[in-house]
PDB file of N, CA and C in Angstrom:
ATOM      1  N   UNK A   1     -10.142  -5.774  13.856  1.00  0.00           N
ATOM      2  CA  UNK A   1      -8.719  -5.596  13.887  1.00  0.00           C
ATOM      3  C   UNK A   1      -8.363  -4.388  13.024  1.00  0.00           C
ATOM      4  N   UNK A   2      -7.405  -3.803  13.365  1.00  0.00           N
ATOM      5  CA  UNK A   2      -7.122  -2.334  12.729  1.00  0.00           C
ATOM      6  C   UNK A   2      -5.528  -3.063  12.269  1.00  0.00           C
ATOM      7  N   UNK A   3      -5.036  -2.333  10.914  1.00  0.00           N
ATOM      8  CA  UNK A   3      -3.598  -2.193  10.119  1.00  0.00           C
ATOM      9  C   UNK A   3      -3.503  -1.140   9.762  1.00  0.00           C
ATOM     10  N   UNK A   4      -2.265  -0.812   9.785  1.00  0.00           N
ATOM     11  CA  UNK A   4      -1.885   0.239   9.038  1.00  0.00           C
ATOM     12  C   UNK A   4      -0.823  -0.477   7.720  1.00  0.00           C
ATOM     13  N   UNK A   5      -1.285  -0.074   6.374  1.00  0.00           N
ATOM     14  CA  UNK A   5      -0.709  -0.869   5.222  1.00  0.00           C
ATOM     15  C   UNK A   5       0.067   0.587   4.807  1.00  0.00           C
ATOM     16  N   UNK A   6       1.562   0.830   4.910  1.00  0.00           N
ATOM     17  CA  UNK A   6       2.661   1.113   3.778  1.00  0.00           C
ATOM     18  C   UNK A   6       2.984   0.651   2.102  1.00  0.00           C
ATOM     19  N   UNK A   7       2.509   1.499   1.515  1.00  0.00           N
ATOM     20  CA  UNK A   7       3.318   1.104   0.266  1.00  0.00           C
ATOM     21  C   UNK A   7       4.153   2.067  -0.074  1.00  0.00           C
ATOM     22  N   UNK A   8       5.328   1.666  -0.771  1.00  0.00           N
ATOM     23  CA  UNK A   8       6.172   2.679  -1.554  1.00  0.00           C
ATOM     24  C   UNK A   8       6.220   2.331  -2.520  1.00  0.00           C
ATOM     25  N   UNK A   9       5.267   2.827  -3.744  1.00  0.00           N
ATOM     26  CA  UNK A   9       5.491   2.645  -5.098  1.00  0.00           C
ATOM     27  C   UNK A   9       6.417   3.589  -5.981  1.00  0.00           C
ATOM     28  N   UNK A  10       6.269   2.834  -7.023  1.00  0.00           N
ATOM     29  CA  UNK A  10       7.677   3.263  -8.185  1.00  0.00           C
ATOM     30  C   UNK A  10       8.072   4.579  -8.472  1.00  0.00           C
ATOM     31  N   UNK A  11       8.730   5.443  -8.142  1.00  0.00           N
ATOM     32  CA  UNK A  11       8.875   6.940  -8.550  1.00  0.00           C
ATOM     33  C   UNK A  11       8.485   7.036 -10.031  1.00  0.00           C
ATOM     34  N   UNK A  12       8.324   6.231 -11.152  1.00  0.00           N
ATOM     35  CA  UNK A  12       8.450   6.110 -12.426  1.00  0.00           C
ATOM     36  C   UNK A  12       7.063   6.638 -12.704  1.00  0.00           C
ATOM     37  N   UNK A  13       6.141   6.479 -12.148  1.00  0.00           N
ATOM     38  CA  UNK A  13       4.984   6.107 -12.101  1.00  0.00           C
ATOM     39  C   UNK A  13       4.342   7.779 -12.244  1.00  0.00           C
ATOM     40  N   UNK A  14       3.126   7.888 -13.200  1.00  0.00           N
ATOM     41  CA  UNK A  14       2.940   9.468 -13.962  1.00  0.00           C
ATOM     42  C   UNK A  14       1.779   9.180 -13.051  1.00  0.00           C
ATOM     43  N   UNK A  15       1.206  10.593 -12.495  1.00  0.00           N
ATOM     44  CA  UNK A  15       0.254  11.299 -11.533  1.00  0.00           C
ATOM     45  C   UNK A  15      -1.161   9.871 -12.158  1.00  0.00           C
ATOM     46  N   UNK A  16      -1.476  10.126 -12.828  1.00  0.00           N
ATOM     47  CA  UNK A  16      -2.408   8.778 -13.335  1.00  0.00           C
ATOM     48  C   UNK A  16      -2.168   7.631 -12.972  1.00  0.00           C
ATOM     49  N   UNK A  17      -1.077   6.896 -13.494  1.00  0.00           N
ATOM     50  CA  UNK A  17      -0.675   5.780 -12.901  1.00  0.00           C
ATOM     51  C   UNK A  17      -0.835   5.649 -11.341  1.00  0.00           C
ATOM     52  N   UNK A  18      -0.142   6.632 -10.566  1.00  0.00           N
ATOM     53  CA  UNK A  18      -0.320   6.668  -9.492  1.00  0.00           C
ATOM     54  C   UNK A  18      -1.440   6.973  -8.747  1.00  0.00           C
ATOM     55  N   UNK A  19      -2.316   7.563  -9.291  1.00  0.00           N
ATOM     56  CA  UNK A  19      -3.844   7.262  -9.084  1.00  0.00           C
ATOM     57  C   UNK A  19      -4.545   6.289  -9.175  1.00  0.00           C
ATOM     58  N   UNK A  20      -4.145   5.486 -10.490  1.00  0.00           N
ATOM     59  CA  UNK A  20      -4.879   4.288 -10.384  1.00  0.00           C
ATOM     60  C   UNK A  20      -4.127   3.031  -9.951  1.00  0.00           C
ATOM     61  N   UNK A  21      -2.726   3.098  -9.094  1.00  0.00           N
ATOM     62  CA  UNK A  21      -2.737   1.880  -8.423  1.00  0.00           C
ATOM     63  C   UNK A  21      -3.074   2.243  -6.925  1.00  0.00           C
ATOM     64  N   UNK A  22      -3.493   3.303  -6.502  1.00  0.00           N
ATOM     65  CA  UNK A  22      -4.017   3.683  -5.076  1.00  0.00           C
ATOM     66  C   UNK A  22      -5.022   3.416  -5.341  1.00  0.00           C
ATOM     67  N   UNK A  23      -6.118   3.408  -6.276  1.00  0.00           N
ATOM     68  CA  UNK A  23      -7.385   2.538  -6.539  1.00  0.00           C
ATOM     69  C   UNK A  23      -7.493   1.553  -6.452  1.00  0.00           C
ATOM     70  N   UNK A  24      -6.145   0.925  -7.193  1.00  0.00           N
ATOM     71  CA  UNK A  24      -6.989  -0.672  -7.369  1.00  0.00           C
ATOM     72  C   UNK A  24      -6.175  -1.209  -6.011  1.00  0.00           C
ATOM     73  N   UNK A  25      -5.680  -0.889  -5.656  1.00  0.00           N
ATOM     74  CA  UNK A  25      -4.877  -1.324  -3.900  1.00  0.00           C
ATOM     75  C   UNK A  25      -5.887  -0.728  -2.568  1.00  0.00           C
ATOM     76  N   UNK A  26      -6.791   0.063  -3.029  1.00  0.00           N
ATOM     77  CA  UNK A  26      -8.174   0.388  -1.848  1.00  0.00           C
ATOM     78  C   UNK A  26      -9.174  -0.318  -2.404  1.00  0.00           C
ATOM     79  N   UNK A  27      -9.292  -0.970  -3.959  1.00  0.00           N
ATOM     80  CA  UNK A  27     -10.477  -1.888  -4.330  1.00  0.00           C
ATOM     81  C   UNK A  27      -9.742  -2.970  -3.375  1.00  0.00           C
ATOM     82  N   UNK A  28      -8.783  -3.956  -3.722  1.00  0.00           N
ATOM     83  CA  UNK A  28      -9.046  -4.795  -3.493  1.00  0.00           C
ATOM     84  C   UNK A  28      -8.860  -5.484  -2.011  1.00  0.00           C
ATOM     85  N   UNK A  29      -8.711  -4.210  -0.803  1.00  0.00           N
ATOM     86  CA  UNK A  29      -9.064  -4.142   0.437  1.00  0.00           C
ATOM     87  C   UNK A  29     -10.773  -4.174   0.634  1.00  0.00           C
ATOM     88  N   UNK A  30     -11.363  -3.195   0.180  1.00  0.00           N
ATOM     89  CA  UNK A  30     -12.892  -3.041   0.160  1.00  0.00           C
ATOM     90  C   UNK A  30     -13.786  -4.599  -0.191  1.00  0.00           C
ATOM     91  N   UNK A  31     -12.806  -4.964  -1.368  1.00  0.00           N
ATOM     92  CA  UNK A  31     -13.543  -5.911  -2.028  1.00  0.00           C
ATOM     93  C   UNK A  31     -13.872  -7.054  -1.148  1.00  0.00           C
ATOM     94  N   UNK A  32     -12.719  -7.283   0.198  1.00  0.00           N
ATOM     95  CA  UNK A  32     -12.809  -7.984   0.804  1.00  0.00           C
ATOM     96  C   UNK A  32     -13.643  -7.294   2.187  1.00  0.00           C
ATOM     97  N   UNK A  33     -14.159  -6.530   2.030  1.00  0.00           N
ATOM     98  CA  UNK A  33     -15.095  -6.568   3.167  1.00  0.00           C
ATOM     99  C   UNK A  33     -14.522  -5.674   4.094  1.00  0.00           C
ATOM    100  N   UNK A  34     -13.359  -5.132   4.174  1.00  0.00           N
ATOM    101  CA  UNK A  34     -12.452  -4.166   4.885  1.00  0.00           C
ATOM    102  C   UNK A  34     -12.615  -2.974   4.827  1.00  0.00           C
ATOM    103  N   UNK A  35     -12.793  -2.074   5.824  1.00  0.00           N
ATOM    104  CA  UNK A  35     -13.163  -0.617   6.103  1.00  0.00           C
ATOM    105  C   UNK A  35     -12.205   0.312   5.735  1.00  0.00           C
ATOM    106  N   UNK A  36     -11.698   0.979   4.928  1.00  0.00           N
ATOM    107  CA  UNK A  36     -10.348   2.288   4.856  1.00  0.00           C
ATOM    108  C   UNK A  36     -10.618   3.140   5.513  1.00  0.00           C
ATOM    109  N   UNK A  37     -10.199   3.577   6.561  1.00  0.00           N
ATOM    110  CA  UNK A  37     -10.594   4.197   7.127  1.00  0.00           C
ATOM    111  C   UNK A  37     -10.073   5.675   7.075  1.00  0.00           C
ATOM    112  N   UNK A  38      -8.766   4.963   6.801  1.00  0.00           N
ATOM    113  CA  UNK A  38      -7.679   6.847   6.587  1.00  0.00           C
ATOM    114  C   UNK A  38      -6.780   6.311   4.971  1.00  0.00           C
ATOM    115  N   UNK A  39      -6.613   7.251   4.053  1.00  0.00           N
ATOM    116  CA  UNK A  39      -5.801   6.585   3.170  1.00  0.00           C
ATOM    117  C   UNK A  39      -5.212   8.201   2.906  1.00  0.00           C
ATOM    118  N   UNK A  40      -4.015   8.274   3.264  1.00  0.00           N
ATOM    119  CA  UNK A  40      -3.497   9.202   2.929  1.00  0.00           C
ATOM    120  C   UNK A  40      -1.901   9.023   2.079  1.00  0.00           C
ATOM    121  N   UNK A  41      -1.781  10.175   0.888  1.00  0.00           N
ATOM    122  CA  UNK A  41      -0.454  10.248   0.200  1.00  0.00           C
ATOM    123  C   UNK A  41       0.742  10.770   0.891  1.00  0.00           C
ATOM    124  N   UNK A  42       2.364  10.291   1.135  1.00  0.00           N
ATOM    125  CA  UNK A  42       2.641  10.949   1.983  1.00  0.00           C
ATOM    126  C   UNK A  42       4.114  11.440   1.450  1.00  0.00           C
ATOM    127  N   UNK A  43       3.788  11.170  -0.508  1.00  0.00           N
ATOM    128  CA  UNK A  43       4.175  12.229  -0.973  1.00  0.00           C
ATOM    129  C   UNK A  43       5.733  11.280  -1.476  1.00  0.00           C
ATOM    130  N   UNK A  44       6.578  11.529  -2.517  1.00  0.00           N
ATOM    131  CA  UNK A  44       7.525  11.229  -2.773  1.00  0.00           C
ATOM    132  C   UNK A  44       9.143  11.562  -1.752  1.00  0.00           C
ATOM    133  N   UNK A  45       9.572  10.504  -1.305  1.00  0.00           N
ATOM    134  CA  UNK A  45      10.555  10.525  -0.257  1.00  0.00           C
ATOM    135  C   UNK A  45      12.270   9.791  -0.843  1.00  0.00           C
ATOM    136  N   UNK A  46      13.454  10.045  -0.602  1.00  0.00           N
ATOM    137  CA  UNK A  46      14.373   9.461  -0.379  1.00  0.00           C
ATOM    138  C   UNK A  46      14.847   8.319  -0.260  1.00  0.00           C
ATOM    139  N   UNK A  47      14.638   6.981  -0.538  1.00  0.00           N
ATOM    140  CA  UNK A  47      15.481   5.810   0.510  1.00  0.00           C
ATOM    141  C   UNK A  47      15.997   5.296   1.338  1.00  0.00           C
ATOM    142  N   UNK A  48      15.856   5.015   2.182  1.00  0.00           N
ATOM    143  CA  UNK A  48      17.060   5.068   3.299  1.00  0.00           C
ATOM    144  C   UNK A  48      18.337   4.283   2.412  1.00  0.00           C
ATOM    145  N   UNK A  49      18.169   3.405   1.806  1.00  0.00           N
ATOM    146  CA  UNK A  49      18.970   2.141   1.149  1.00  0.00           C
ATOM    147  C   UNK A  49      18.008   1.885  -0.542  1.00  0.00           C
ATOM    148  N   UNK A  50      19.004   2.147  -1.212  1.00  0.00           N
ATOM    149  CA  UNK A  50      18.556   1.568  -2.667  1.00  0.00           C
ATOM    150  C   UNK A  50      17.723  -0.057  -2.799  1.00  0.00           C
ATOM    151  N   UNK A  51      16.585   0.157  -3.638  1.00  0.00           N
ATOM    152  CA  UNK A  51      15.146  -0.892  -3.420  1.00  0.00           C
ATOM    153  C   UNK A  51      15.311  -1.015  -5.376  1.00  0.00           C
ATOM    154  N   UNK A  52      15.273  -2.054  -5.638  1.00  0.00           N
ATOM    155  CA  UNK A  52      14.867  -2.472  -6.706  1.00  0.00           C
ATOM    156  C   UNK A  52      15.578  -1.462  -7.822  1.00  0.00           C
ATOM    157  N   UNK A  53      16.985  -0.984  -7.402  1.00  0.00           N
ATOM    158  CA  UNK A  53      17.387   0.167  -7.967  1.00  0.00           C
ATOM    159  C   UNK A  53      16.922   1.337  -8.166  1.00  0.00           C
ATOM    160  N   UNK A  54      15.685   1.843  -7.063  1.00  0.00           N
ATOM    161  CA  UNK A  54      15.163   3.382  -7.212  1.00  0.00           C
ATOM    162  C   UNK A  54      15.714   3.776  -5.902  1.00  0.00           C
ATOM    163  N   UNK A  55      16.072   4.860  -5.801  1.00  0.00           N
ATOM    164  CA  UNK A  55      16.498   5.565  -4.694  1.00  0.00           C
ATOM    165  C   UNK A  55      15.892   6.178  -4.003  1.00  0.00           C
ATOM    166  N   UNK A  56      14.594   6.691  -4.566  1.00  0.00           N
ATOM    167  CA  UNK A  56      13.501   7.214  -4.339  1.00  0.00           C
ATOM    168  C   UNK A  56      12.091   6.589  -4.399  1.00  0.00           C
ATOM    169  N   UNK A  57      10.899   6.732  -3.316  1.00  0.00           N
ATOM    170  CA  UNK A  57      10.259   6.207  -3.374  1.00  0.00           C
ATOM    171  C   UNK A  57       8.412   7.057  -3.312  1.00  0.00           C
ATOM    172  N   UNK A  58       7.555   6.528  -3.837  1.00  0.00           N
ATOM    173  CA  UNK A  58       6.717   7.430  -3.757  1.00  0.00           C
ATOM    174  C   UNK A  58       5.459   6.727  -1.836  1.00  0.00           C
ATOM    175  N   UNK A  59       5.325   7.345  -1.002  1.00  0.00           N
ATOM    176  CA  UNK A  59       4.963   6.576   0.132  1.00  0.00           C
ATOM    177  C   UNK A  59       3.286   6.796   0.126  1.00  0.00           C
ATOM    178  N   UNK A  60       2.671   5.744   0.154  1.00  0.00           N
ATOM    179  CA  UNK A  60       1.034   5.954   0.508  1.00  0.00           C
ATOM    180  C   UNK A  60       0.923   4.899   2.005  1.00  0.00           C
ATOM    181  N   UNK A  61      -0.280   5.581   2.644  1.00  0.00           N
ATOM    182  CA  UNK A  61      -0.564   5.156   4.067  1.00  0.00           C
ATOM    183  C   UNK A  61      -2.132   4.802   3.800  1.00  0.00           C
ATOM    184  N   UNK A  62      -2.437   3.657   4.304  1.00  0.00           N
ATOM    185  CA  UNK A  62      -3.901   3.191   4.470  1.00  0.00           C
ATOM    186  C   UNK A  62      -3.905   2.826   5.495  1.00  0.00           C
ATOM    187  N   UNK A  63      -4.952   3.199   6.555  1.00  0.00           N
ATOM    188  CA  UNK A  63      -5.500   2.484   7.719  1.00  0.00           C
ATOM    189  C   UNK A  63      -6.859   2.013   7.364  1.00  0.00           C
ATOM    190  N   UNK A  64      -7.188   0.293   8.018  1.00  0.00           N
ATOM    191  CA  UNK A  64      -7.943  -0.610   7.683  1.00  0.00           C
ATOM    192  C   UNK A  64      -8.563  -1.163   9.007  1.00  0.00           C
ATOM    193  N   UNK A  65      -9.858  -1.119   8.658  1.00  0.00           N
ATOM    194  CA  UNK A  65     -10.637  -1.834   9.954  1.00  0.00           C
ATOM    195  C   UNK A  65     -10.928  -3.255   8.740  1.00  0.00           C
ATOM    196  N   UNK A  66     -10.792  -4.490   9.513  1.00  0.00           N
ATOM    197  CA  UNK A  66     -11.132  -5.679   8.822  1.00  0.00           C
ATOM    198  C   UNK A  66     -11.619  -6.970  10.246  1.00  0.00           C
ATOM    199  N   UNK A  67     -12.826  -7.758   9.600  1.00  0.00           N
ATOM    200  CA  UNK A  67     -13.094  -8.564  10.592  1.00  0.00           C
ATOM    201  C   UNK A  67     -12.535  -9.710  10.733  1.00  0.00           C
ATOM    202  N   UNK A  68     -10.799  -9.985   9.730  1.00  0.00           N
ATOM    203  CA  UNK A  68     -10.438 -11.013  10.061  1.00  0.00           C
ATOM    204  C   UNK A  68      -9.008 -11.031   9.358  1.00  0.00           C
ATOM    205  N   UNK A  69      -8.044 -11.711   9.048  1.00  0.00           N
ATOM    206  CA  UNK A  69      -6.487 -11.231   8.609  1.00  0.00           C
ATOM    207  C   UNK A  69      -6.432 -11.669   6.530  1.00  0.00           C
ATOM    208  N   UNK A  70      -8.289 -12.222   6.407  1.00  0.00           N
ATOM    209  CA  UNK A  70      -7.967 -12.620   4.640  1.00  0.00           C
ATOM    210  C   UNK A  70      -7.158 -11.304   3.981  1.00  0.00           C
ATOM    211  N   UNK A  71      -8.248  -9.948   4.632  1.00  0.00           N
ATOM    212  CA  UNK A  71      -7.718  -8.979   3.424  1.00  0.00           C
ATOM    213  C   UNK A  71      -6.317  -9.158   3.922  1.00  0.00           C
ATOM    214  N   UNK A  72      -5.598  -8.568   4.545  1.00  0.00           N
ATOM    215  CA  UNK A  72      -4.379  -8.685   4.372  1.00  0.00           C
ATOM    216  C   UNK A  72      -3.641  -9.307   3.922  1.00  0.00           C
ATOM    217  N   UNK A  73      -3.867 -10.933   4.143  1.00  0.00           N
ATOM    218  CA  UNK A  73      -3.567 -11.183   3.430  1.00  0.00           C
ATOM    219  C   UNK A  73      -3.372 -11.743   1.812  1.00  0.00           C
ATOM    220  N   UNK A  74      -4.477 -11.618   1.138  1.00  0.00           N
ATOM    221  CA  UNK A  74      -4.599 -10.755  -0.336  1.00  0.00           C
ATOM    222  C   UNK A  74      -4.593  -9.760  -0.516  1.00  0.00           C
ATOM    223  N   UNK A  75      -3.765  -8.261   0.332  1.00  0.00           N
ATOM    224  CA  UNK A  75      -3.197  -7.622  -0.436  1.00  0.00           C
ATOM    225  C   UNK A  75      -1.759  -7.390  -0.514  1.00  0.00           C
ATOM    226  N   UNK A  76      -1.313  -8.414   0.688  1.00  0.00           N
ATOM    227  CA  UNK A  76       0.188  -9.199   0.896  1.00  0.00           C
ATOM    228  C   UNK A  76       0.418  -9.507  -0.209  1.00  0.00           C
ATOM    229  N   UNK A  77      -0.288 -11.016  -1.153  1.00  0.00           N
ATOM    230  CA  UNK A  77      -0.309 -11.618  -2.448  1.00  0.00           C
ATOM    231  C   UNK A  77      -0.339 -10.745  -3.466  1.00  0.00           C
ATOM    232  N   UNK A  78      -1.238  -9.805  -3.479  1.00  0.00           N
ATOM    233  CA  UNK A  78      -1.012  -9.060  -5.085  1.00  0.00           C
ATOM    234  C   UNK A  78       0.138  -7.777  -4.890  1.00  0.00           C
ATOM    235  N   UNK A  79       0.170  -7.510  -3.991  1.00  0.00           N
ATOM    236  CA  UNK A  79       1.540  -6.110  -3.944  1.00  0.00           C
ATOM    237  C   UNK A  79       2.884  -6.788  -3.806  1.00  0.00           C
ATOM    238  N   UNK A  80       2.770  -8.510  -3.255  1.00  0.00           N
ATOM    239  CA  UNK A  80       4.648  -8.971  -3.816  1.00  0.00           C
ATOM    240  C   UNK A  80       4.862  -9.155  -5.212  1.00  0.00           C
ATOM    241  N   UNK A  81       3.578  -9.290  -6.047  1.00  0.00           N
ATOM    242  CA  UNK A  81       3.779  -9.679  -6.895  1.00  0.00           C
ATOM    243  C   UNK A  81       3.356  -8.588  -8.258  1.00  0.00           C
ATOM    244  N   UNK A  82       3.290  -7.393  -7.681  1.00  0.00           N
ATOM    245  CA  UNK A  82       3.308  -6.179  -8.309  1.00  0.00           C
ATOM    246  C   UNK A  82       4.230  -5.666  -9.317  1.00  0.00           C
ATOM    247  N   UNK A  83       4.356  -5.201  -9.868  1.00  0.00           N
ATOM    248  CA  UNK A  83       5.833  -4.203 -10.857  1.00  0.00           C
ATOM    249  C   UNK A  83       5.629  -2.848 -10.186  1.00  0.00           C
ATOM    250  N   UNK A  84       4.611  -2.722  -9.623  1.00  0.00           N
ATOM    251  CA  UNK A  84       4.470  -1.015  -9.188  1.00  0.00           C
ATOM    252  C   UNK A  84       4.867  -0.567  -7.817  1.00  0.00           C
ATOM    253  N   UNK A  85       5.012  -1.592  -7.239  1.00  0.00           N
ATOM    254  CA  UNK A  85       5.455  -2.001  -6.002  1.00  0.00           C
ATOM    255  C   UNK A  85       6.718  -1.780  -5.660  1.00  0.00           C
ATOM    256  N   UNK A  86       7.584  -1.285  -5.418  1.00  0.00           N
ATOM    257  CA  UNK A  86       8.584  -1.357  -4.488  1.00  0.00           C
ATOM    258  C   UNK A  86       8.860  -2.286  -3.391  1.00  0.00           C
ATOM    259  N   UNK A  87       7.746  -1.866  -2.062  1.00  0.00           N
ATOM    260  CA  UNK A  87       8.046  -2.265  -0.711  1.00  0.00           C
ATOM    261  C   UNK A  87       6.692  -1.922  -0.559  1.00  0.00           C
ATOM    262  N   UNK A  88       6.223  -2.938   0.591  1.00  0.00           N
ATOM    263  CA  UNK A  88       5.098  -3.096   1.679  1.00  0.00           C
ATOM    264  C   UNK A  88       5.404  -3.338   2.847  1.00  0.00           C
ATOM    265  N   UNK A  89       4.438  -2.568   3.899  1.00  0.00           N
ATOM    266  CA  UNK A  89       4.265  -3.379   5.311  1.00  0.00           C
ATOM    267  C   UNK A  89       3.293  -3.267   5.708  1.00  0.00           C
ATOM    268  N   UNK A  90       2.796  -4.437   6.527  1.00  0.00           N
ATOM    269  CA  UNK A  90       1.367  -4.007   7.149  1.00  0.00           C
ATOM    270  C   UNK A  90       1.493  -4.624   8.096  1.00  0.00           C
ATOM    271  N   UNK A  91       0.960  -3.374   9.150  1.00  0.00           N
ATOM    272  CA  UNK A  91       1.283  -3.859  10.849  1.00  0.00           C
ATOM    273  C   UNK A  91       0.027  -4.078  11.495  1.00  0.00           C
ATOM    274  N   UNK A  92      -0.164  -4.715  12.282  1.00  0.00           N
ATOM    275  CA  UNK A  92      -1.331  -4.774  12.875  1.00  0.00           C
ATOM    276  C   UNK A  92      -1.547  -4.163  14.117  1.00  0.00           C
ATOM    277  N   UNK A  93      -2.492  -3.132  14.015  1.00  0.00           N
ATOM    278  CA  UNK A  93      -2.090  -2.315  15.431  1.00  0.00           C
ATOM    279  C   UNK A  93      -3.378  -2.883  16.440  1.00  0.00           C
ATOM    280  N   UNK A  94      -2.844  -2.358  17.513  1.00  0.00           N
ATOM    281  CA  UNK A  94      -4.689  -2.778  18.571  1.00  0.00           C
ATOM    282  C   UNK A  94      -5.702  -2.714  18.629  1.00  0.00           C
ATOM    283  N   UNK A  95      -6.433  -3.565  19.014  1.00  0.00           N
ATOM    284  CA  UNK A  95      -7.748  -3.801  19.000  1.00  0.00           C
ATOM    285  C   UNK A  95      -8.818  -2.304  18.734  1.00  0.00           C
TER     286      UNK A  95
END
Protein backbone atom coordinates (compact mmCIF):
# COMPACT_ATOMS: atom_id res chain seq x y z
CA UNK A 1 0.00 0.00 0.00
CA UNK A 2 1.41 3.43 -0.88
CA UNK A 3 0.51 7.05 1.44
CA UNK A 4 1.33 10.07 1.01
CA UNK A 5 1.85 11.61 4.82
CA UNK A 6 1.52 15.76 5.10
CA UNK A 7 2.85 17.43 7.97
CA UNK A 8 2.81 21.08 8.74
CA UNK A 9 5.01 21.73 11.52
CA UNK A 10 5.50 24.77 13.82
CA UNK A 11 7.00 27.87 12.02
CA UNK A 12 8.75 28.38 15.57
CA UNK A 13 10.84 25.65 14.99
CA UNK A 14 15.02 26.62 14.28
CA UNK A 15 16.59 24.82 11.01
CA UNK A 16 17.78 21.99 13.70
CA UNK A 17 14.73 21.46 15.31
CA UNK A 18 13.29 21.09 12.09
CA UNK A 19 15.71 18.63 11.09
CA UNK A 20 15.34 16.60 13.80
CA UNK A 21 11.59 16.20 13.87
CA UNK A 22 11.77 15.13 10.01
CA UNK A 23 14.04 12.44 11.55
CA UNK A 24 12.37 11.20 14.16
CA UNK A 25 8.88 11.27 11.98
CA UNK A 26 10.97 9.06 9.02
CA UNK A 27 12.41 6.87 12.15
CA UNK A 28 9.40 6.03 13.35
CA UNK A 29 7.81 5.07 9.82
CA UNK A 30 11.06 2.89 9.03
CA UNK A 31 10.95 1.51 12.43
CA UNK A 32 7.86 -0.05 11.48
CA UNK A 33 8.97 -1.77 8.54
CA UNK A 34 7.76 1.00 5.98
CA UNK A 35 9.64 2.06 2.83
CA UNK A 36 10.10 6.24 2.34
CA UNK A 37 10.20 6.37 -0.63
CA UNK A 38 10.10 10.25 -1.51
CA UNK A 39 10.44 12.66 1.54
CA UNK A 40 10.56 15.96 0.39
CA UNK A 41 10.55 19.76 2.22
CA UNK A 42 8.05 21.89 0.66
CA UNK A 43 9.27 24.76 2.40
CA UNK A 44 7.42 27.33 4.74
CA UNK A 45 3.79 28.38 3.43
CA UNK A 46 0.77 30.70 4.51
CA UNK A 47 -2.49 29.18 6.08
CA UNK A 48 -5.34 29.02 4.45
CA UNK A 49 -7.17 29.53 8.09
CA UNK A 50 -5.31 30.17 11.43
CA UNK A 51 -4.12 26.46 13.19
CA UNK A 52 -3.19 26.46 16.72
CA UNK A 53 -2.69 30.28 16.39
CA UNK A 54 0.21 30.16 13.66
CA UNK A 55 -0.67 31.55 10.47
CA UNK A 56 2.04 30.10 8.93
CA UNK A 57 3.08 26.76 8.46
CA UNK A 58 6.27 24.91 7.71
CA UNK A 59 4.97 21.80 4.96
CA UNK A 60 6.98 18.36 4.67
CA UNK A 61 5.77 15.51 2.16
CA UNK A 62 6.62 11.75 2.71
CA UNK A 63 5.62 9.05 0.39
CA UNK A 64 5.46 5.48 2.04
CA UNK A 65 5.37 1.99 0.71
CA UNK A 66 4.06 -0.17 3.87
CA UNK A 67 2.80 -3.87 4.00
CA UNK A 68 -0.05 -3.07 6.12
CA UNK A 69 -2.02 0.27 7.78
CA UNK A 70 0.15 -0.30 11.63
CA UNK A 71 2.67 2.35 10.45
CA UNK A 72 0.20 4.72 9.83
CA UNK A 73 -1.28 4.24 12.14
CA UNK A 74 1.52 4.97 14.80
CA UNK A 75 2.45 7.82 13.14
CA UNK A 76 -1.32 9.04 13.33
CA UNK A 77 -0.69 8.42 17.39
CA UNK A 78 2.55 10.22 17.90
CA UNK A 79 2.00 13.43 15.47
CA UNK A 80 -1.71 14.12 17.36
CA UNK A 81 -0.01 14.09 20.15
CA UNK A 82 3.01 16.18 19.15
CA UNK A 83 3.77 20.06 20.23
CA UNK A 84 5.64 20.27 16.87
CA UNK A 85 2.84 19.39 15.01
CA UNK A 86 0.41 21.61 13.71
CA UNK A 87 -1.65 19.42 11.19
CA UNK A 88 -1.41 15.93 9.51
CA UNK A 89 -2.86 13.92 6.71
CA UNK A 90 -2.26 10.77 5.35
CA UNK A 91 -3.98 9.55 2.31
CA UNK A 92 -3.82 6.38 1.00
CA UNK A 93 -3.21 6.34 -2.58
CA UNK A 94 -3.36 3.06 -5.04
CA UNK A 95 -2.17 0.03 -5.06
Amino acid sequence: MRYEIMLILKPTLSEEELAQAIEKYASILSDKSAKVVNSQKKGSQELAYEIKNFKTGFYHLFEVEATDDATTREFDRVASISDDVIRHLITRKGE
